[in-house]
Every structure is written in structure tokens, then in C-alpha cells.
Protein backbone atom coordinates (compact mmCIF):
# COMPACT_ATOMS: atom_id res chain seq x y z
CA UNK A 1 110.22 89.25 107.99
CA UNK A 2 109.80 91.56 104.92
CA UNK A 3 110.52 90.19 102.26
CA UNK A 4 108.72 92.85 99.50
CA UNK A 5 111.46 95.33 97.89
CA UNK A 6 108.60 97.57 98.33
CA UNK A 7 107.22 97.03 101.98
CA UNK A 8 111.21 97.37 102.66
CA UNK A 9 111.78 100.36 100.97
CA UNK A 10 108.89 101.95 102.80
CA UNK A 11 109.97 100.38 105.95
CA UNK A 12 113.16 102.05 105.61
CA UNK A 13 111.77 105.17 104.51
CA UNK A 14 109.68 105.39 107.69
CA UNK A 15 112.86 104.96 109.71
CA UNK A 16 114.73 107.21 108.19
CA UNK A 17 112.03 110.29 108.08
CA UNK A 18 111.43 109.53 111.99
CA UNK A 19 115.39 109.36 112.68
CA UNK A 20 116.30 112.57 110.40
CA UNK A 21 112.95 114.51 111.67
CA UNK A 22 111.45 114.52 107.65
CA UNK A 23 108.21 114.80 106.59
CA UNK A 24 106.28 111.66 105.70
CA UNK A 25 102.98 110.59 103.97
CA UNK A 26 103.67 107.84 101.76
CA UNK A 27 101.91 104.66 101.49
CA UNK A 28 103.08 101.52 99.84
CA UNK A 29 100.90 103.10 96.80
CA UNK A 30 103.40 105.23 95.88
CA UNK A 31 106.44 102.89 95.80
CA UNK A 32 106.17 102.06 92.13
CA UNK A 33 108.83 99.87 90.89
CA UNK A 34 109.89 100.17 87.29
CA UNK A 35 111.52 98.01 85.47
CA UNK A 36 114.37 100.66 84.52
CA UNK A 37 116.18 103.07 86.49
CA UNK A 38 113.79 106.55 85.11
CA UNK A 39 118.11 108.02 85.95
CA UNK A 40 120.65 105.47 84.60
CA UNK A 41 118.15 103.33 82.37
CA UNK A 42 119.80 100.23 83.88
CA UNK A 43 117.59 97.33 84.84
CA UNK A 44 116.12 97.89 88.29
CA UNK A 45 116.46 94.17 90.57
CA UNK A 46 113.71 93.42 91.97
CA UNK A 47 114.89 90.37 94.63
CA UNK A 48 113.52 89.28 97.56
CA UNK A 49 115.40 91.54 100.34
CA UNK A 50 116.39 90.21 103.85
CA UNK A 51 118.88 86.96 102.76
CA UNK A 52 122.07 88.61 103.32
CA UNK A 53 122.28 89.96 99.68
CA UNK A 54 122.41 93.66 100.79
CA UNK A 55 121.92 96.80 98.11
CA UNK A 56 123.67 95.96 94.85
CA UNK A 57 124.09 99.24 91.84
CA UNK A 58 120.67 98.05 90.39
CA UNK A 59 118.27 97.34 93.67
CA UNK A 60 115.25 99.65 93.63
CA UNK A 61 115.91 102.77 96.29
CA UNK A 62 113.75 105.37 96.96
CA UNK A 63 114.62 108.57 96.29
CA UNK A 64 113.13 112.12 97.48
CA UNK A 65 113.24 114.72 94.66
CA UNK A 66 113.50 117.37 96.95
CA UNK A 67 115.34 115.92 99.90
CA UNK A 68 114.69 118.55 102.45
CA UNK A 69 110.38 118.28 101.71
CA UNK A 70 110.67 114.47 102.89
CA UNK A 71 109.24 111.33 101.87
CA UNK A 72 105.71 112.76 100.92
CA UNK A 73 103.15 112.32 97.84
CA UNK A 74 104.31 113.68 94.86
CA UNK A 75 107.98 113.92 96.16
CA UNK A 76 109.32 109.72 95.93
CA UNK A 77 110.25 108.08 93.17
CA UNK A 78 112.37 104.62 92.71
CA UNK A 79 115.67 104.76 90.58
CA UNK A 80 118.45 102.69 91.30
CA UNK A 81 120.86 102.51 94.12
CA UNK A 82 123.54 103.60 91.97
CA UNK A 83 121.24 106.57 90.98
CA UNK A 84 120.44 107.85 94.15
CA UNK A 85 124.12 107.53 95.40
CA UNK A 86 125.49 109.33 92.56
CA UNK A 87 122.52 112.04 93.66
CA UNK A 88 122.35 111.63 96.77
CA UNK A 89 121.93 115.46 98.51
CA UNK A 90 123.27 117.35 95.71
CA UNK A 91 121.58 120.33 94.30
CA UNK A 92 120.68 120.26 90.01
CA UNK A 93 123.19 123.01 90.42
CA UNK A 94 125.62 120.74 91.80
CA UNK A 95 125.00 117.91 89.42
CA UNK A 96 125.14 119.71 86.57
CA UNK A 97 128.66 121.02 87.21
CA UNK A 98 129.77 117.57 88.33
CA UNK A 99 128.42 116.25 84.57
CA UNK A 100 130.35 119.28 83.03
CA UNK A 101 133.31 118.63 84.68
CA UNK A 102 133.52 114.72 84.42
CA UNK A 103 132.79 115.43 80.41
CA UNK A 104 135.50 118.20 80.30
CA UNK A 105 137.80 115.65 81.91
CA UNK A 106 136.91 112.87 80.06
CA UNK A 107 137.18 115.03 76.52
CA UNK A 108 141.06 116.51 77.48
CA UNK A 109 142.41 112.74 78.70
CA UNK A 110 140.96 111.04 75.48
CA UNK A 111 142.11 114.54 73.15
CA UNK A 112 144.98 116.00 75.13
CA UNK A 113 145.04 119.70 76.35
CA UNK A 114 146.05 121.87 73.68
């Protein structure tokens, strides 16, 4: 049983670069763990995986900068869970105009529309 966030997040990186046909060259020397979220800045949990807890906002997940290059040197980094869902595929393009909108909305409910 594997019981190392990062032997599991490799683990599961492996699987998921063999089932989705992605690139992959990693070792567990590039599954650094900080102890913030480089994203969100939230505290990154760093419990033992495998005891029925499951993913929580602030377990460590590995992310691929560029999704479609795979999970290769120079392209992983750990951020949160609730990082990499809020990223998950989505082009800067895409996130960028989700931030502007979400602030525009936020801005007219707390102001009012003129």
C-alpha cells in the first residue's frame, strides 16, 4: 500500500498519462511538495493517503502546466486540489476572463448596476 502523498501522486500520474495516451518522464524527484499552494497560497495537507480520507480542497495534486505536453520534466508542479480543479483544462485565456468576469460580478452585486 502507498501510503506517500508523493509516491501516490506519481502513481496516479502514471495511470492517468498511460489511460489518456500523455507523455510521461517524471520521477518521484520532481514531485516537490510545498508547504503552500504556489496558486491559492492555502496550506497544502500533506496526510498519509489510502485510509478512506479521499482528496480534500488542500491535498497536494499534481498539476501539468501545459496539459496537452503531459506529465514530463519541467512541465509538473503541486498546487492544491482546489487549484487544479478551479484550472483544470482551461486556457490563461480562459482563466483570465473567468477572473474578469467573477470580479465584474462580484463589483455590480456589492455596488449595484448603475
Amino acid at each position: 500500500r502507498i501510503t506517500s502523498p508523493g509516491q501516490m501522486l506519481l502513481t496516479q500520474a502514471k495511470s492517468r498519462a498511460n489511460k489518456q495516451n500523455l507523455p510521461f518522464n517524471i520521477d518521484i524527484t520532481d514531485i516537490v511538495i510545498p508547504e503552500f499552494c504556489p496558486i491559492l497560497g492555502i496550506k497544502i495537507e500533506r496526510k498519509e493517503f489510502g485510509k478512506g480520507r479521499g482528496f480534500q480542497p488542500n491535498s497536494p495534486s499534481l498539476d501539468k502546466i501545459i496539459p496537452e505536453k503531459g506529465y514530463v520534466k519541467g512541465n509538473v508542479m503541486v498546487i492544491s486540489m482546489k487549484a487544479n480543479i478551479m484550472k483544470c483544462n482551461a486556457t490563461i485565456e480562459e482563466i483570465l476572463k473567468f477572473s474578469e468576469s467573477m470580479i465584474k460580478l462580484i463589483k455590480e452585486e456589492k455596488y449595484g448596476s448603475d
